[in-house]
Protein backbone atom coordinates (compact mmCIF):
# COMPACT_ATOMS: atom_id res chain seq x y z
CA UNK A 1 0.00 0.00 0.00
CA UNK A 2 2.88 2.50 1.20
CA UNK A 3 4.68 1.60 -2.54
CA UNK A 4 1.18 2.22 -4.28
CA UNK A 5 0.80 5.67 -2.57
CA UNK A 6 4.72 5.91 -3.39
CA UNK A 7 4.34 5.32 -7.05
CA UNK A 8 1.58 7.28 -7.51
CA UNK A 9 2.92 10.30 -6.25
CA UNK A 10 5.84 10.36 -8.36
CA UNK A 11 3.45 9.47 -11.45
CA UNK A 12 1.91 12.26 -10.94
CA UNK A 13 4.66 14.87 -10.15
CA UNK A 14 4.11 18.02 -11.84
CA UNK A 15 7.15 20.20 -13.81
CA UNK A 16 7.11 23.76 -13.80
CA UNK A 17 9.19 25.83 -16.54
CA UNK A 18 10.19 28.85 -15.33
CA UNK A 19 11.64 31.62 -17.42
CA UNK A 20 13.87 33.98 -15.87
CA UNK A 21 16.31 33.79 -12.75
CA UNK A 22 15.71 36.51 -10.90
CA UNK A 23 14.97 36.70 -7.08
CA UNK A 24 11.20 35.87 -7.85
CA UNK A 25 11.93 32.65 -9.98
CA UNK A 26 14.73 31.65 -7.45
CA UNK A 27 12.27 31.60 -4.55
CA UNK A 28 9.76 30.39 -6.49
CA UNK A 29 12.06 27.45 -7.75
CA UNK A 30 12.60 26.79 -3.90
CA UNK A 31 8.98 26.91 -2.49
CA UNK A 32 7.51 24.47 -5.62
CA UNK A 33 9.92 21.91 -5.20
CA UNK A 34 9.33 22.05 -1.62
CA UNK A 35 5.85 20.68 -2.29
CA UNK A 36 7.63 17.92 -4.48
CA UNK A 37 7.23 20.14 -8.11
CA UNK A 38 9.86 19.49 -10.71
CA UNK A 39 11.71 22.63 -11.79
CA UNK A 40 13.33 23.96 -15.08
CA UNK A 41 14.76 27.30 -15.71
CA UNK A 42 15.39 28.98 -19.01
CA UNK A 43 17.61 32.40 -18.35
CA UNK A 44 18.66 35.06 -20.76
CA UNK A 45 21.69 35.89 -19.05
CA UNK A 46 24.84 33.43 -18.38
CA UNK A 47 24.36 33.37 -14.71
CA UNK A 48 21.30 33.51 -12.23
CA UNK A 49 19.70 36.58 -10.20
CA UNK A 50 18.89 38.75 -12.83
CA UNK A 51 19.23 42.36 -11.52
CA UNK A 52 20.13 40.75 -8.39
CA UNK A 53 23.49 40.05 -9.83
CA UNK A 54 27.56 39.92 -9.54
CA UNK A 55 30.63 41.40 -11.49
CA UNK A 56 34.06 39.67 -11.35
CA UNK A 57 36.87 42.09 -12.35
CA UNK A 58 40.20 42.94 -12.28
CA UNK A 59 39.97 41.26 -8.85
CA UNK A 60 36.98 43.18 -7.62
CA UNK A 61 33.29 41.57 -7.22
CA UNK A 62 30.39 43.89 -7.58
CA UNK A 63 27.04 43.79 -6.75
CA UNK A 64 25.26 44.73 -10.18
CA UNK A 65 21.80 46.04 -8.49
CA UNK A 66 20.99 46.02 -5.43
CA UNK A 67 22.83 46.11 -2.17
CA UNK A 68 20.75 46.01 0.53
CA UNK A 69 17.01 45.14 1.62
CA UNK A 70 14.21 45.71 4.11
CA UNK A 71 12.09 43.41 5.60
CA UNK A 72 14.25 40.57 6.35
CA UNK A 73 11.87 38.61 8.00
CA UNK A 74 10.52 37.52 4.59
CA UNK A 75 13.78 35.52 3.85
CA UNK A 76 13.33 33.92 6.96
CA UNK A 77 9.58 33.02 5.87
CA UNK A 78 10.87 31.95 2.38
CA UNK A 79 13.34 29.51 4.22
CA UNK A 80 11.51 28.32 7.02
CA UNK A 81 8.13 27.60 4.73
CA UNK A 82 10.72 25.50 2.67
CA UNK A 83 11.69 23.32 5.51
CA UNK A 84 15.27 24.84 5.28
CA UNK A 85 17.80 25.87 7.11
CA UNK A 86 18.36 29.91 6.59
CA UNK A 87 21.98 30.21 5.06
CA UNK A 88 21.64 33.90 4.68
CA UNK A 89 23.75 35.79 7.35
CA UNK A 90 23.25 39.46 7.72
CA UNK A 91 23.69 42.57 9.25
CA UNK A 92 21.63 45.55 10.11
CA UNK A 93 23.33 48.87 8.82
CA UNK A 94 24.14 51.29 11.54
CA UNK A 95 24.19 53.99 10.41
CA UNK A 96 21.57 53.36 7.67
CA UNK A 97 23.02 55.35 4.67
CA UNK A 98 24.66 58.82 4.80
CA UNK A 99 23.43 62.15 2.38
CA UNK A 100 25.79 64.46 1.38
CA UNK A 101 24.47 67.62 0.06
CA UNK A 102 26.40 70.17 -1.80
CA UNK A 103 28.55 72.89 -0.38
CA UNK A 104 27.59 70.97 2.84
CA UNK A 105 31.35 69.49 3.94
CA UNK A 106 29.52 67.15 6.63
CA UNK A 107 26.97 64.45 5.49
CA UNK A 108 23.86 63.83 7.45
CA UNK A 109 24.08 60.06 8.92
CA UNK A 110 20.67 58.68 9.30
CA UNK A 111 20.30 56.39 12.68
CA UNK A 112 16.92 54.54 13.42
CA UNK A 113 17.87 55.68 17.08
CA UNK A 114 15.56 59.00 16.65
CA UNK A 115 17.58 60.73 19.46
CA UNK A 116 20.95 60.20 17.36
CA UNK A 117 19.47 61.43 14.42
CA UNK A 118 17.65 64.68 16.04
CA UNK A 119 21.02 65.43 16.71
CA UNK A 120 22.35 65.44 13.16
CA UNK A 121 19.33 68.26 12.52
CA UNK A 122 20.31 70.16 15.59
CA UNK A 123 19.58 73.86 14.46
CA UNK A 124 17.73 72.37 11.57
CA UNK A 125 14.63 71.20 12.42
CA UNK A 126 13.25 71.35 15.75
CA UNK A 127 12.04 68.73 17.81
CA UNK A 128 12.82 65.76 15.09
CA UNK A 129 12.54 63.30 17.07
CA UNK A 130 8.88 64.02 18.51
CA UNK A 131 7.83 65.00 14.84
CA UNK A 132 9.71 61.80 13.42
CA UNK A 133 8.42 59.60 15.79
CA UNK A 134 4.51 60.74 15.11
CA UNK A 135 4.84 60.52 11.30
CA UNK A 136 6.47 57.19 11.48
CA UNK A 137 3.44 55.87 14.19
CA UNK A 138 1.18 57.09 11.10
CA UNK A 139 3.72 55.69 8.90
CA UNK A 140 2.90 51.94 10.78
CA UNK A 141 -0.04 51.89 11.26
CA UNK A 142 -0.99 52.22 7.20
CA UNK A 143 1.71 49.51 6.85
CA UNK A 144 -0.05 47.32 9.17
CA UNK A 145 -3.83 48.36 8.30
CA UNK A 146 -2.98 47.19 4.84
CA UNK A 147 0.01 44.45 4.54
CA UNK A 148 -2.90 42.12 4.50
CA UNK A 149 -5.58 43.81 2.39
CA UNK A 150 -2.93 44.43 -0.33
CA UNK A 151 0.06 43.24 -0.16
CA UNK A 152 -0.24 39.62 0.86
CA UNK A 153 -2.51 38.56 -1.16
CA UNK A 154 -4.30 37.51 -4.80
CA UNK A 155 -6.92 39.16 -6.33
CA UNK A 156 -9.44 37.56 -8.49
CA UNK A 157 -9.96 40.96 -10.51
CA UNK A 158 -9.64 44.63 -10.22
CA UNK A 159 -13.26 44.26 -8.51
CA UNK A 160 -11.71 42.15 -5.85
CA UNK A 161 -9.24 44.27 -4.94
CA UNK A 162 -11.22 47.45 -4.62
CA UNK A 163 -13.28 45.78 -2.40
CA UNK A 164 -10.55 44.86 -0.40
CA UNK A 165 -9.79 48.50 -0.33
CA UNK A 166 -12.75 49.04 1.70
CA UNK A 167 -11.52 46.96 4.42
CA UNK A 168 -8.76 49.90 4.50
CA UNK A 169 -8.97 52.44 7.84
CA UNK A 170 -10.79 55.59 6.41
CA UNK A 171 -8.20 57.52 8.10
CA UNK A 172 -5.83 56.13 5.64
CA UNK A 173 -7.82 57.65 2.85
CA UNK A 174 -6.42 61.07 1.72
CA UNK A 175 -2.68 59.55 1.78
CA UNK A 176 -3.99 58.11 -1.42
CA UNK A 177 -4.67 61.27 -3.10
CA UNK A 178 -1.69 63.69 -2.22
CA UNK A 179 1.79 62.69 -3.05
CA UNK A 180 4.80 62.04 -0.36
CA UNK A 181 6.49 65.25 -0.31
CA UNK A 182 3.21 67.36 0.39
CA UNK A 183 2.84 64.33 3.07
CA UNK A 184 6.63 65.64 4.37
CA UNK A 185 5.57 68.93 4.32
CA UNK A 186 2.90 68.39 6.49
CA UNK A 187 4.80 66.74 8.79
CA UNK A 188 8.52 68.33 8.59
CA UNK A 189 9.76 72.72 8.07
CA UNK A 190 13.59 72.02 7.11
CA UNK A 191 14.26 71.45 3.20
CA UNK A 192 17.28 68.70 4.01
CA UNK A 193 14.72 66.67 6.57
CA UNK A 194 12.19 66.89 3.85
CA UNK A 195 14.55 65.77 1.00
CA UNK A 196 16.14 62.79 2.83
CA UNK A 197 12.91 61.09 4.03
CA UNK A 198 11.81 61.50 0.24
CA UNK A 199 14.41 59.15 -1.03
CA UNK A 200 12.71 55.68 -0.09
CA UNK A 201 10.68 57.42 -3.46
CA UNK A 202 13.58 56.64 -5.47
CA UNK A 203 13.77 53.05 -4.35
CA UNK A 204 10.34 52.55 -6.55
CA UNK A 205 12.08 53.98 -9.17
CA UNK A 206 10.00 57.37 -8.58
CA UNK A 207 10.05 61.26 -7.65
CA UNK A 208 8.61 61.93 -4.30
CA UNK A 209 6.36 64.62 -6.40
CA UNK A 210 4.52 61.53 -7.97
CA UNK A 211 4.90 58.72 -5.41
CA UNK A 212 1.61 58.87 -3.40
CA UNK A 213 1.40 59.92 0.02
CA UNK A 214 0.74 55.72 0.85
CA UNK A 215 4.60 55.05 0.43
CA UNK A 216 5.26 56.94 3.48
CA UNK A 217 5.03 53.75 5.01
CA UNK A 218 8.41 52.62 3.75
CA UNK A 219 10.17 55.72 6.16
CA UNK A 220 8.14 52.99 8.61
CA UNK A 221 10.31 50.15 7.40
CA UNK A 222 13.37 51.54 7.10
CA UNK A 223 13.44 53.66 10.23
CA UNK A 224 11.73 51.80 12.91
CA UNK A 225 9.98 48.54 11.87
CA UNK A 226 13.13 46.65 10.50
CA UNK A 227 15.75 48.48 9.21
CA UNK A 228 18.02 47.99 6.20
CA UNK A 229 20.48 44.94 5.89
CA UNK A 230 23.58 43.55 4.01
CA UNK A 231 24.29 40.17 3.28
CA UNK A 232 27.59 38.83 4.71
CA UNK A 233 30.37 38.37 1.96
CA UNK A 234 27.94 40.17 -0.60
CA UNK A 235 24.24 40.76 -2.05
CA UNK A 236 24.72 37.83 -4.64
CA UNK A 237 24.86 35.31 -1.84
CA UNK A 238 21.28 35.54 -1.95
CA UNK A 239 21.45 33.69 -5.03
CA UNK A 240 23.61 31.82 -4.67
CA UNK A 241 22.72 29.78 -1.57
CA UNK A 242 19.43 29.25 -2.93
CA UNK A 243 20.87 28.26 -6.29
CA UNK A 244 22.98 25.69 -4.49
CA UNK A 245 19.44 24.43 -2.98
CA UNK A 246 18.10 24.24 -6.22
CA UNK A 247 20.74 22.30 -7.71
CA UNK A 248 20.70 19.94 -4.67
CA UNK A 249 16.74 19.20 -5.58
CA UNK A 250 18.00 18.58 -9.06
CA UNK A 251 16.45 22.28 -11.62
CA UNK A 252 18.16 22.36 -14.42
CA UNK A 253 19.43 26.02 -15.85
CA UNK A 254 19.64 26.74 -18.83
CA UNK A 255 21.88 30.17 -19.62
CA UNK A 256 22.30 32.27 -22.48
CA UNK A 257 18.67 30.80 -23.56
CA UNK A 258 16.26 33.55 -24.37
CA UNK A 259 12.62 32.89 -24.84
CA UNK A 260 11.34 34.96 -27.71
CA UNK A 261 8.12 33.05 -28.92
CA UNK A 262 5.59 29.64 -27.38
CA UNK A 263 3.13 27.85 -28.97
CA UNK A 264 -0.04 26.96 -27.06
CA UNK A 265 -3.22 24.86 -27.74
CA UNK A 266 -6.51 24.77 -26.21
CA UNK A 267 -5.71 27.95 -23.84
CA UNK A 268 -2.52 26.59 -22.64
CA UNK A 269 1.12 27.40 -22.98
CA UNK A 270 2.54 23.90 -24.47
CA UNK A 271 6.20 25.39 -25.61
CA UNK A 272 8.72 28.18 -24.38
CA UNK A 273 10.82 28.36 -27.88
CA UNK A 274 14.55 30.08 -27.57
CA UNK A 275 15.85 32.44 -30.18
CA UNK A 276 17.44 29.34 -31.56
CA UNK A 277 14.08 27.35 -31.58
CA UNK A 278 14.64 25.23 -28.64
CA UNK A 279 11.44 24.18 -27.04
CA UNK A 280 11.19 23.55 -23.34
CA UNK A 281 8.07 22.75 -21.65
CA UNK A 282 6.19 22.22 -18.37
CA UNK A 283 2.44 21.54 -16.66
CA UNK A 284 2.82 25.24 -15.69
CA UNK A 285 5.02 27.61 -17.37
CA UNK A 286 6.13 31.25 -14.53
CA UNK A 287 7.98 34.11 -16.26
CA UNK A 288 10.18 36.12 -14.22
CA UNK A 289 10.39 38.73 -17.28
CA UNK A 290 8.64 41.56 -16.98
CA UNK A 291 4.38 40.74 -16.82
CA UNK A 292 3.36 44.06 -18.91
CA UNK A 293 6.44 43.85 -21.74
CA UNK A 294 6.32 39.85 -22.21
CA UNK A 295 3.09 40.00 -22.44
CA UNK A 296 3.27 42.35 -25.31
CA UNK A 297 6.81 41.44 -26.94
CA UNK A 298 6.15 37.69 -26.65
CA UNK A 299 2.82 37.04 -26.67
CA UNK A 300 1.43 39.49 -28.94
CA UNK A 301 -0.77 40.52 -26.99
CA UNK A 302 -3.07 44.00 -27.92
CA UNK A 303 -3.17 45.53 -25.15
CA UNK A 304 0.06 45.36 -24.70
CA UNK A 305 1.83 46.88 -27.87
CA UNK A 306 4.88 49.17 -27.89
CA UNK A 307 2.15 52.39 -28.03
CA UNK A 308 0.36 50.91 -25.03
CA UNK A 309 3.64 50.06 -22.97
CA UNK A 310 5.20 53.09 -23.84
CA UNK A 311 2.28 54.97 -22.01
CA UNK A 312 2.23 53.25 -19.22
CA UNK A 313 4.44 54.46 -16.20
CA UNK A 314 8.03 52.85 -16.09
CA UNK A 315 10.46 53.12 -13.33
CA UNK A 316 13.40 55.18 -13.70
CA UNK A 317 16.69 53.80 -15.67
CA UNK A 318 19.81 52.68 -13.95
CA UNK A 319 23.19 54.82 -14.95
CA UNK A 320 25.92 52.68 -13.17
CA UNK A 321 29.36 52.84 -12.56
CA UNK A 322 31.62 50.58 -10.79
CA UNK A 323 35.25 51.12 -9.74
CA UNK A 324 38.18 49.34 -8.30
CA UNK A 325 40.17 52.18 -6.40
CA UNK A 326 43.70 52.07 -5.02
CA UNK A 327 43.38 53.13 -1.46
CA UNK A 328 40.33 53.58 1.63
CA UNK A 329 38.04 56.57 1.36
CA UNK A 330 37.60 57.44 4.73
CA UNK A 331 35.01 59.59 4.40
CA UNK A 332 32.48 57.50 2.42
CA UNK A 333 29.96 55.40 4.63
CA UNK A 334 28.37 51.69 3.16
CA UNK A 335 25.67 53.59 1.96
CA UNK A 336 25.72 57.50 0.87
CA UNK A 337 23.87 59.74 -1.22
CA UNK A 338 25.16 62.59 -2.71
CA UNK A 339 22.36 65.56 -3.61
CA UNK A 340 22.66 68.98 -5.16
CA UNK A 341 20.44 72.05 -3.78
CA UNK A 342 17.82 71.77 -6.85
CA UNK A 343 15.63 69.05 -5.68
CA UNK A 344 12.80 69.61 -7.03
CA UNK A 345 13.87 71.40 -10.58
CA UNK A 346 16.13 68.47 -10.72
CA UNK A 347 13.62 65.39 -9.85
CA UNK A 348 10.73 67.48 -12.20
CA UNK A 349 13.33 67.88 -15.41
CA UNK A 350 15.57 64.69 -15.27
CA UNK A 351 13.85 62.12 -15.94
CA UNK A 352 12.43 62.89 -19.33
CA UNK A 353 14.98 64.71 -20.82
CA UNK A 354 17.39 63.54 -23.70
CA UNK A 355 20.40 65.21 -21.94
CA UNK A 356 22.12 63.95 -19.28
CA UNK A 357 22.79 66.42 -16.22
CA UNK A 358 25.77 68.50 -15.87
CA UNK A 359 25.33 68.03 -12.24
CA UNK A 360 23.53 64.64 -11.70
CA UNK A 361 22.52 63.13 -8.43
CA UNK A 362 24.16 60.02 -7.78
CA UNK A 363 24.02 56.81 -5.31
CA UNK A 364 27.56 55.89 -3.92
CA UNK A 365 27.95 51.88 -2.10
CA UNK A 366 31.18 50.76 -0.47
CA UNK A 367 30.50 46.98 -0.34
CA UNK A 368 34.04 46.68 0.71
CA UNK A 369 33.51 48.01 4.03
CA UNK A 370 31.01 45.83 5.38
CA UNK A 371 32.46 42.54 2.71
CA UNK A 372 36.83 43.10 2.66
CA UNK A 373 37.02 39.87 0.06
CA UNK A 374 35.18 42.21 -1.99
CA UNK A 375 38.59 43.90 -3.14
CA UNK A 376 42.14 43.32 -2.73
CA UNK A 377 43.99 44.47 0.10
CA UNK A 378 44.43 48.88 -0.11
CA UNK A 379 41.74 49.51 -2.32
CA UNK A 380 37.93 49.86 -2.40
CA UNK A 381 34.85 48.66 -4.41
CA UNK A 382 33.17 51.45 -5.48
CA UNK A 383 29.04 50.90 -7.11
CA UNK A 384 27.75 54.36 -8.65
CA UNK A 385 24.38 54.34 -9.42
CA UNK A 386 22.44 57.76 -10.98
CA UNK A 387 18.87 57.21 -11.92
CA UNK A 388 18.27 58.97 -15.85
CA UNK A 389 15.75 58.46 -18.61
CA UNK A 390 14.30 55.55 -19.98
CA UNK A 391 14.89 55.00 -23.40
CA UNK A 392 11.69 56.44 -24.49
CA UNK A 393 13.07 59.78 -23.65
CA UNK A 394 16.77 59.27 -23.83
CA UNK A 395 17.51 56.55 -26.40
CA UNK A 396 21.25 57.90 -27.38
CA UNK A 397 23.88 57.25 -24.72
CA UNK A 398 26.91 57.53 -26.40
CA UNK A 399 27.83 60.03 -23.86
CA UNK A 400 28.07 57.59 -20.97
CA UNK A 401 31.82 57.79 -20.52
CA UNK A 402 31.42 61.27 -20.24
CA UNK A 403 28.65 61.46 -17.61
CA UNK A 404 30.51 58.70 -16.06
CA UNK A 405 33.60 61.08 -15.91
CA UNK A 406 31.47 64.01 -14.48
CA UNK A 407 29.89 61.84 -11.66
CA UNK A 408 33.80 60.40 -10.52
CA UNK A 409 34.59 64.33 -10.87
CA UNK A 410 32.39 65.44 -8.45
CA UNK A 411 32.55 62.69 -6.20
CA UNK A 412 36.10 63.04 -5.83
CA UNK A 413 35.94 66.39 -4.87
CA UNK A 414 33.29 65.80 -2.39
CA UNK A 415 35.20 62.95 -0.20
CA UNK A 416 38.39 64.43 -1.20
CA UNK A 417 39.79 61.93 -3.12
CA UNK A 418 41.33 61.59 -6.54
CA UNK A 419 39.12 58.51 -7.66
CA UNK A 420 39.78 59.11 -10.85
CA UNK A 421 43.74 58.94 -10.84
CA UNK A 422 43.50 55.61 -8.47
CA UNK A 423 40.69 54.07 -10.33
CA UNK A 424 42.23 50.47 -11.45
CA UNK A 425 39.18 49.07 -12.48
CA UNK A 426 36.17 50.87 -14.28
CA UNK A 427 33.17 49.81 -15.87
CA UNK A 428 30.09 51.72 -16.96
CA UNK A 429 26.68 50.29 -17.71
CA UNK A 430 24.33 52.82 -19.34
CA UNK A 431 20.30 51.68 -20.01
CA UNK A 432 20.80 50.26 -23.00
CA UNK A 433 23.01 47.76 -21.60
CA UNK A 434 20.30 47.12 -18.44
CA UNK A 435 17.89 46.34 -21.24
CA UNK A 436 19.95 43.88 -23.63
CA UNK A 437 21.41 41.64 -20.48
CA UNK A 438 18.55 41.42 -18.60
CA UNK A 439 15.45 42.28 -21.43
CA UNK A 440 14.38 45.29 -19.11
CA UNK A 441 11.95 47.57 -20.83
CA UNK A 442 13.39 50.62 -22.34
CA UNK A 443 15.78 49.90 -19.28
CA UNK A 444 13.29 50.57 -16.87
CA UNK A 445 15.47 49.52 -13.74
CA UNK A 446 12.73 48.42 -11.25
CA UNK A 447 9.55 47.72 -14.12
CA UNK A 448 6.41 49.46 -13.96
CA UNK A 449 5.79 52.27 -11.50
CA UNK A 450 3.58 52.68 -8.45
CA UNK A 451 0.88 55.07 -9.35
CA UNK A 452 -2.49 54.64 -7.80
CA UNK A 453 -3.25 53.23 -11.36
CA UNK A 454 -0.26 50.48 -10.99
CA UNK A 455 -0.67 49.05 -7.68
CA UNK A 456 -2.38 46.02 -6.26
CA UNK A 457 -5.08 44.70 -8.40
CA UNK A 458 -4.21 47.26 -11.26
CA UNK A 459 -0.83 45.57 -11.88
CA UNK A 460 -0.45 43.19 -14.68
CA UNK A 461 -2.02 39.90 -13.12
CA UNK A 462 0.25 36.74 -11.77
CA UNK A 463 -1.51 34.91 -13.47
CA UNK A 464 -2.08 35.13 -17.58
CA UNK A 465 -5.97 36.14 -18.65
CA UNK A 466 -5.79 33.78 -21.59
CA UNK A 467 -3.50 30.75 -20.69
CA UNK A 468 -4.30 29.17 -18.09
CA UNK A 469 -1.26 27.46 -17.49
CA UNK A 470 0.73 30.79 -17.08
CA UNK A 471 1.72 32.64 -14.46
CA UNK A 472 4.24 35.47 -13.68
CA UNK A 473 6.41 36.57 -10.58
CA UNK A 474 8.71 39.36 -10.42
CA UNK A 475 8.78 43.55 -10.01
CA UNK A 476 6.20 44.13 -12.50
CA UNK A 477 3.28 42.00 -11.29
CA UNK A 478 1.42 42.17 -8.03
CA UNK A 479 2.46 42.94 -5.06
CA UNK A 480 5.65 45.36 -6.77
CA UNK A 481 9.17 45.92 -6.42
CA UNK A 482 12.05 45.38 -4.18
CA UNK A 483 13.54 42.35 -2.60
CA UNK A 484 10.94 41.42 -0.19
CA UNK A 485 8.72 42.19 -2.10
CA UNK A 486 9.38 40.16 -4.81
CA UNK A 487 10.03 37.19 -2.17
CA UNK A 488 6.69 37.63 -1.46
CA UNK A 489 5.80 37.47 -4.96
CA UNK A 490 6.75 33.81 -5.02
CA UNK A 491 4.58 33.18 -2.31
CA UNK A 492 1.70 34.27 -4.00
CA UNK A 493 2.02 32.50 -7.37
CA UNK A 494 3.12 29.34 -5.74
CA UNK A 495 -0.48 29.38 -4.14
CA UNK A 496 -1.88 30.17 -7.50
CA UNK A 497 -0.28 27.05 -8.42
CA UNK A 498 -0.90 24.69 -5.75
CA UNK A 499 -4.89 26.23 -5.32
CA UNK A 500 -4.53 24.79 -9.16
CA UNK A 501 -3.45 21.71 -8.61
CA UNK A 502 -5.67 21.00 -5.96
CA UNK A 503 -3.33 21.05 -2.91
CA UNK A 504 -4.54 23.68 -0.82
């Protein structure tokens, strides 16, 4: 009897394809063949993690995207649900990140202690840590009246989910209808306080004068609910240990395979076909591509054509730069931002402009400091990263070595350092590149936006309208973008799955 039962659970083991390698395929990968799934991956690029990636150079390793998260108890979920063991270890940064504004020789270091950082204000704003500690209360309690109602969870239409919106506080109600900086000015008098709390806006690849009000509750996650956090001995160990999990359970990878075309019968996906016209297959098919662009570049769909895409609202593009320097800048932090004194001209022209800025604003991580194996003894790892343009609005970058130059110029005389003379290792990675290694839309670094039109139910679906056999996990479907996010991501197409299949 035990053999029957035995037998006929391996007879009817189900394969999943999943295209893409990101962080959202990865975890997904790990939570199906938890419940005993058989896995197969198809990537574009020739390693896994997508944007969550590594550079080997010149003795250097790079983090490609991003290099740090929030929310860190949703690895732990992913792990735990998976009957594992969590191999991640990591560190909460103290301070958090530092901003460096111009003609201003000190940076401001941002503490979660709110005592520590009223005292970075002092003779700035007033009584910071009173007003801090009531917007942040605010701040939590939206996270926590709605990390249930619309975040951690399906929706089985756009009716669904604006009835779950009704289950929302009232109170919560006109955060949806002004954006985040009028919410700062509500809440804050000093232009630098105002400013700095307005960069979580940039993490959704966004301008604090078009995120809504709503996203205040990510000054909640990064100041007092959990912090930010670094992997130890780099980002890409994320995917790594899972990979290693993976390959344990026996998924195959495939790399350098890009899926440009399927064939389907009967209102299911029956093929994946490569560039090269390699067909790969599975009882469900997940793409980890972007929902709203594979929808429309692969599937054909018409509602999602070039016109359509191009209208709907895209995340800024990545500009990066990453150096191997000779010698330890003392005075950069893990984590630093370095603003002008335009804020708003700047975040209101920049990002739909075909001209890079004379003076751009620019994100500076020292992995080194927290990870030493990350560069040879005496030097540093340095990751640039400016947010510019799409390619809709800036399609010609031929003059990335020479924004590249004007960012290491003005870093080095902010810090004090020649950079440029003990640079031993440079490379530059301008949109276009973003889009042809990792098929991001017009190099849209984080997929669609966060609108009120492009959240929650209004996101392209996890799972496909027309195929019923498709799903999708990722930035770009529900419930959006960043790490934890995404983790959760997995979680809710693996239910779509298994609710499928009959298992819960």
């Amino acid at each position: 009897m035990v053999y029957s039962t035995v037998i006929l659970s391996i007879t009817m083991k189900k394969k999943v394809l999943i295209i893409g390698s990101g962080l959202g395929a990865l975890a997904t990968a790990l939570r199906l063949t938890s419940k005993g799934y058989e896995v197969e991956v198809v990537e574009r690029y020739h390693q896994a993690g997508g944007r969550l990636n590594l550079m080997e150079k010149d003795g250097f390793s790079f983090d490609l995207g991003p290099s740090f998260f929030s929310m860190s108890y949703e690895f732990k979920e992913l792990f735990e649900s998976c009957g594992v063991e969590n191999p991640l270890k990591i560190r909460e940064l103290n301070p958090l990140y530092a901003v460096h504004f111009e003609n201003r020789d000190k940076p401001f270091l941002i503490y979660k202690d709110l005592q520590k950082l009223a005292n970075e204000f002092k003779g700035i704003e007033s009584s910071l840590a009173e007003k801090t500690e009531k917007y942040l209360n605010e701040a939590g309690q939206l996270f926590h009246d709605t990390e249930n109602i619309v975040v951690n969870r399906n929706f089985s239409s756009k009716l669904d989910y604006l009835l779950q919106l009704t289950k929302v506080p009232v109170k919560h109600g006109p955060k949806m209808f002004r954006s985040m900086w009028s919410e700062l000015e509500r809440n804050f008098d000093s232009q630098e306080v105002k400013v700095i709390f307005s960069l979580v806006s940039f993490f959704l690849g966004s301008t604090p004068f078009q995120t809504p009000a709503v996203y205040s509750l990510l000054n909640y996650t990064e100041l007092k609910h959990d912090g930010y956090w670094n992997v130890e001995g780099g980002m890409y160990k994320i995917v790594t240990e899972i990979k290693k999990i993976l390959d344990q359970r026996g998924v195959k990878f495939h790399f350098n395979t890009n899926i440009t075309a399927i064939e389907e019968t009967n209102g299911k996906l029956t093929a994946a076909i490569s560039e090269e016209g390699r067909k790969f297959t599975g009882d469900h098919i997940v793409c980890n591509g972007d929902a709203a662009s594979f929808r429309g570049q692969v599937l054909n769909r018409k509602e999602f054509t070039p016109q359509k895409l191009d209208k709907l609202e895209w995340t800024l593009a990545p500009f990066t730069i990453y150096l191997g320097v000779k010698g330890k800048l003392e005075n950069l932090h893990h984590h630093n931002y370095f603003l002008g004194n335009n804020f708003k001209d700047y975040a209101d022209t920049i990002f739909k402009t075909s001209v890079s800025p004379n003076k751009p604003y620019y994100y500076v991580n020292v992995s080194s400091r927290s990870n030493p194996a990350c560069a040879p003894e005496g030097h540093e790892n340095l990751f640039i990263l400016c947010p510019v343009p799409d390619l809709r609005y800036k399609p010609d970058w031929t003059d990335s070595e020479n924004l590249a130059d004007t960012i290491i110029e003005d870093l080095s005389k902010r810090v004090g350092y020649d950079i440029k003379a003990n640079t031993v290792s440079r490379t530059v990675l301008n949109p276009i590149d973003w889009q042809d290694k990792f098929n991001l839309y017009k190099g849209s670094g984080l997929g669609l936006a966060h609108g009120l039109n492009q959240i929650g139910g209004f996101r392209p679906k996890n799972k496909d309208e027309q195929l019923s056999n498709l799903y999708y996990v990722g930035a770009s479907t529900v419930p959006g973008t960043g790490l934890p996010i995404v983790v959760i991501s997995s979680r809710l197409v693996t239910e779509r799955i298994l609710q499928e299949d009959g298992i819960i």
